[in-house]
C-alpha atoms as a PDB file:
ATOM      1  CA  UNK A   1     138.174 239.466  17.019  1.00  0.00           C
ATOM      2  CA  UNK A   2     134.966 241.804  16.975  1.00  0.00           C
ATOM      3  CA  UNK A   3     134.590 244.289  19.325  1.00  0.00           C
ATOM      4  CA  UNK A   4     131.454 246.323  20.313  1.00  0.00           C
ATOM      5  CA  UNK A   5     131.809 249.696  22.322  1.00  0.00           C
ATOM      6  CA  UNK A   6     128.741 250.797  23.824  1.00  0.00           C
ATOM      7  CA  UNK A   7     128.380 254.458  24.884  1.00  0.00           C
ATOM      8  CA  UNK A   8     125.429 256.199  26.325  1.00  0.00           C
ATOM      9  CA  UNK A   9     126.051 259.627  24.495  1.00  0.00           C
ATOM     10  CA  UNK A  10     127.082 260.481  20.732  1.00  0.00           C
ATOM     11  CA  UNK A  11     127.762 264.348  21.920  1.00  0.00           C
ATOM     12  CA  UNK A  12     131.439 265.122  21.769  1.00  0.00           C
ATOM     13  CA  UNK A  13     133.188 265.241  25.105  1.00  0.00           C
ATOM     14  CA  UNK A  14     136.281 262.490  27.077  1.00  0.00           C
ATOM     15  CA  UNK A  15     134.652 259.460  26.755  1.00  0.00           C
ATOM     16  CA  UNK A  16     133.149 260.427  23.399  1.00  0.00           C
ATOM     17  CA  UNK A  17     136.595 261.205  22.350  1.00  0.00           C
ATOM     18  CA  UNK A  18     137.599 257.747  24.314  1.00  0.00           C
ATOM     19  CA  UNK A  19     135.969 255.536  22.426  1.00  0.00           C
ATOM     20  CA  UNK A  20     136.265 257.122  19.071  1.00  0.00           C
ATOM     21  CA  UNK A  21     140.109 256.531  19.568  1.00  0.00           C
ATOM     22  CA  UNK A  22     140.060 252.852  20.592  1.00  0.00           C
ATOM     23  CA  UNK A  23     137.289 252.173  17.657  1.00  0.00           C
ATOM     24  CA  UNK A  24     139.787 253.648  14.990  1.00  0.00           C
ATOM     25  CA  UNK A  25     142.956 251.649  16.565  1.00  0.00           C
ATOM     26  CA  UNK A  26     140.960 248.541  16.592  1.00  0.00           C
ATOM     27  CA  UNK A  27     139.013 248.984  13.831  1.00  0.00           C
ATOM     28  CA  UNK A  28     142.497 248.376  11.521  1.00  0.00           C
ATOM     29  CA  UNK A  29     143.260 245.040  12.987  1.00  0.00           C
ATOM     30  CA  UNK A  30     139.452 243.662  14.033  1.00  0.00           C
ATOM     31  CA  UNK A  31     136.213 243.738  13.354  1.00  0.00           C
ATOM     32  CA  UNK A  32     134.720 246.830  15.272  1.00  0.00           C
ATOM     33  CA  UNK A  33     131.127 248.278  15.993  1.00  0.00           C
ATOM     34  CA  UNK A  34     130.236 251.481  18.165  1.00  0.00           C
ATOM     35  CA  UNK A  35     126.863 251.295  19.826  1.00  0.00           C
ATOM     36  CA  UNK A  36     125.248 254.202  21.144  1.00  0.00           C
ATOM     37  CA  UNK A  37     122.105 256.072  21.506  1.00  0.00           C
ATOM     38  CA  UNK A  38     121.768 259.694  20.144  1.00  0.00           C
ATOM     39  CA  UNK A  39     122.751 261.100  16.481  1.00  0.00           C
ATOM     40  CA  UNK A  40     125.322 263.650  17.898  1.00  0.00           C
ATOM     41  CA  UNK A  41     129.025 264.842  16.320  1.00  0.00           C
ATOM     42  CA  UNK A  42     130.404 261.025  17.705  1.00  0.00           C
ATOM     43  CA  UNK A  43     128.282 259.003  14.946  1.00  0.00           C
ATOM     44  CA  UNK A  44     129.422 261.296  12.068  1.00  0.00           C
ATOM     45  CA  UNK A  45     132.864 261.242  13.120  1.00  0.00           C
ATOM     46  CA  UNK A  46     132.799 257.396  13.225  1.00  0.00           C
ATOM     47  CA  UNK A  47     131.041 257.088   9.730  1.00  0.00           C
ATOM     48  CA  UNK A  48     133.558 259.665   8.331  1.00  0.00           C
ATOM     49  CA  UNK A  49     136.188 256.941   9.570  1.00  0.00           C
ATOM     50  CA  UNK A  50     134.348 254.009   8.373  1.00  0.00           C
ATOM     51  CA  UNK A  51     133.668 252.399  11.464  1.00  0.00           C
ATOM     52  CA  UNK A  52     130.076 250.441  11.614  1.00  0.00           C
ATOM     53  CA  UNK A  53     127.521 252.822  14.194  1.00  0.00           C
ATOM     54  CA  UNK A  54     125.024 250.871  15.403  1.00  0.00           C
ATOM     55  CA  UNK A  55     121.986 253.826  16.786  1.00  0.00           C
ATOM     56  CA  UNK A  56     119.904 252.748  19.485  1.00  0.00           C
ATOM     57  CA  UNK A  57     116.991 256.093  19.586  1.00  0.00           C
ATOM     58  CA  UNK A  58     115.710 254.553  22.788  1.00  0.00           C
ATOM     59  CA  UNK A  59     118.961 254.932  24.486  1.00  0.00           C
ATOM     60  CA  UNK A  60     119.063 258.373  26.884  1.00  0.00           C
ATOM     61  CA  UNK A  61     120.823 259.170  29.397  1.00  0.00           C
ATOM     62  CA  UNK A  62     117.374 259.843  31.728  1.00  0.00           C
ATOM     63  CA  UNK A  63     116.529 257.274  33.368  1.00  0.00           C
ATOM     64  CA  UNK A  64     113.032 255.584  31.912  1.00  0.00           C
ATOM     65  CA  UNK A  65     111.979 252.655  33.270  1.00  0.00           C
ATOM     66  CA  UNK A  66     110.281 251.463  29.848  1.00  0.00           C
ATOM     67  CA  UNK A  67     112.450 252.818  27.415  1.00  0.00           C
ATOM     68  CA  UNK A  68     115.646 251.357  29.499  1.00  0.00           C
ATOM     69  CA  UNK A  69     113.293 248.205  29.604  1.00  0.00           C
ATOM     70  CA  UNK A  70     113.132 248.514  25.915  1.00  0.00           C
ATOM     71  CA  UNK A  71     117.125 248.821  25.044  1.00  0.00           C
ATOM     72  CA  UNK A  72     117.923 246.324  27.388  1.00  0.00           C
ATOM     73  CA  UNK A  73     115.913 243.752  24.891  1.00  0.00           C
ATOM     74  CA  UNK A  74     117.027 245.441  22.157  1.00  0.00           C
ATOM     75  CA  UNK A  75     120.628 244.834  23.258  1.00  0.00           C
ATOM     76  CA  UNK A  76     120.385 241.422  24.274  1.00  0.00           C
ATOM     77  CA  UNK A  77     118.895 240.613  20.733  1.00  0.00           C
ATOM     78  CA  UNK A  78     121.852 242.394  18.951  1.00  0.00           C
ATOM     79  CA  UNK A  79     124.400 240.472  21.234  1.00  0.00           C
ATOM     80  CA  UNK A  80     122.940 237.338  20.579  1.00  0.00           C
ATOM     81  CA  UNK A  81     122.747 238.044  17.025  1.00  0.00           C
ATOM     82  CA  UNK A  82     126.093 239.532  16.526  1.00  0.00           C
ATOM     83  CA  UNK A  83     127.999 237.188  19.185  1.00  0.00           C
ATOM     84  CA  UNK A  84     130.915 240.191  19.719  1.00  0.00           C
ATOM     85  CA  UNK A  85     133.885 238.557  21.504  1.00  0.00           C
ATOM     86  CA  UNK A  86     134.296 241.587  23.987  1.00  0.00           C
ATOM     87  CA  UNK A  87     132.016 244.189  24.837  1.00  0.00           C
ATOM     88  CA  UNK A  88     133.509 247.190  26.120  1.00  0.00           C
ATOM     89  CA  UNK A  89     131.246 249.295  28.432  1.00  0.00           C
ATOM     90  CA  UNK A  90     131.415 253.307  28.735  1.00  0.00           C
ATOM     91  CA  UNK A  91     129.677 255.177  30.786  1.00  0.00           C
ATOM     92  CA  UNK A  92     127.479 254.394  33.964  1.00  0.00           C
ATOM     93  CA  UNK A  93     123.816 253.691  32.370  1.00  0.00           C
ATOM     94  CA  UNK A  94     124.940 251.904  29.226  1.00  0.00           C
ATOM     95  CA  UNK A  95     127.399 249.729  31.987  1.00  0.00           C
ATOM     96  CA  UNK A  96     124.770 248.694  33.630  1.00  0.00           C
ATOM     97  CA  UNK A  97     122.272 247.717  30.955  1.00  0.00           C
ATOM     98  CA  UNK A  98     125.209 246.598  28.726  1.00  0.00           C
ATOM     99  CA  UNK A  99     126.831 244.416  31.407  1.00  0.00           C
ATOM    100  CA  UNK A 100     123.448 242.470  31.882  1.00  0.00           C
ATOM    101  CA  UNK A 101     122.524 242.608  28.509  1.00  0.00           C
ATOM    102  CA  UNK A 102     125.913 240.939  27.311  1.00  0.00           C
ATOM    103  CA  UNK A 103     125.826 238.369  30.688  1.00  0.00           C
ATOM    104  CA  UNK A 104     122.371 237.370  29.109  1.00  0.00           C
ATOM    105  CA  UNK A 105     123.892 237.355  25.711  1.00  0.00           C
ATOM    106  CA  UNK A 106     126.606 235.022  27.041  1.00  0.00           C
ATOM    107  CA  UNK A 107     129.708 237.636  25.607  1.00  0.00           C
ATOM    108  CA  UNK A 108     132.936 235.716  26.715  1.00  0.00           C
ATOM    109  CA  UNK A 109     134.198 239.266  27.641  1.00  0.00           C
ATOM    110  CA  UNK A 110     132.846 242.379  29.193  1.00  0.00           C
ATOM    111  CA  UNK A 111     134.956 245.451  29.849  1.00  0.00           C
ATOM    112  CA  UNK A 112     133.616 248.661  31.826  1.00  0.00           C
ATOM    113  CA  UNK A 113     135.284 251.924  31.761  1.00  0.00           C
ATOM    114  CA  UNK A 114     133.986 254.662  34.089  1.00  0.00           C
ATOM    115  CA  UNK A 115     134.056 258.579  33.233  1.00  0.00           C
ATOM    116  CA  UNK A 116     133.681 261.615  34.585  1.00  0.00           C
ATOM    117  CA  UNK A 117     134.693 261.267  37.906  1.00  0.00           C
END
């Protein structure tokens, strides 16, 4: 099975911490890729685990009409290209252009956890 998480933020915090600990489980019994937009302490903790990062520098957590424009593309190419059987959504921004980017990428599965409530 591959698995992509997608996560707004590489800074450490929850859902930083979240998503590092299902990509390690995971990563041991499937094929496992974090996406997410920043070069913060959750990239270089991944690497140091050996699980694939995939950086996305347009990805903020501002709102930007064009550069949101822009990863939303950029995502649907990379879903179409790497045809993950679940993405798994985390955070609000990335959930919203990840859930439409994977709908237009036709991923059988899409998962969305919310955070910081």
């Amino acid at each position: 099975m591959k698995i992509f998480y997608l996560i707004t933020k590489s800074k450490w915090g929850g859902a930083q911490r979240y998503v590092f600990d299902l990509a390690t489980h995971f990563g041991q019994s499937s094929e496992v890729a974090v996406i997410l937009g920043g070069e913060g302490a959750l990239k270089k903790k991944l690497e140091e685990a050996k699980v694939r990062v995939i950086s996305l520098p347009k990805l903020d957590r501002d709102v930007n009409l064009l550069k949101d424009l822009g990863v939303f593309f950029e995502l649907v190419s990379l879903l179409k290209k790497e045809r993950p059987d679940v993405v798994h959504l985390n955070s609000s921004k990335i959930g919203g252009l990840g859930a439409l980017a994977a709908r237009f990428a036709r991923v059988p599965r899409i998962i969305f956890t919310g955070h910081g409530w």
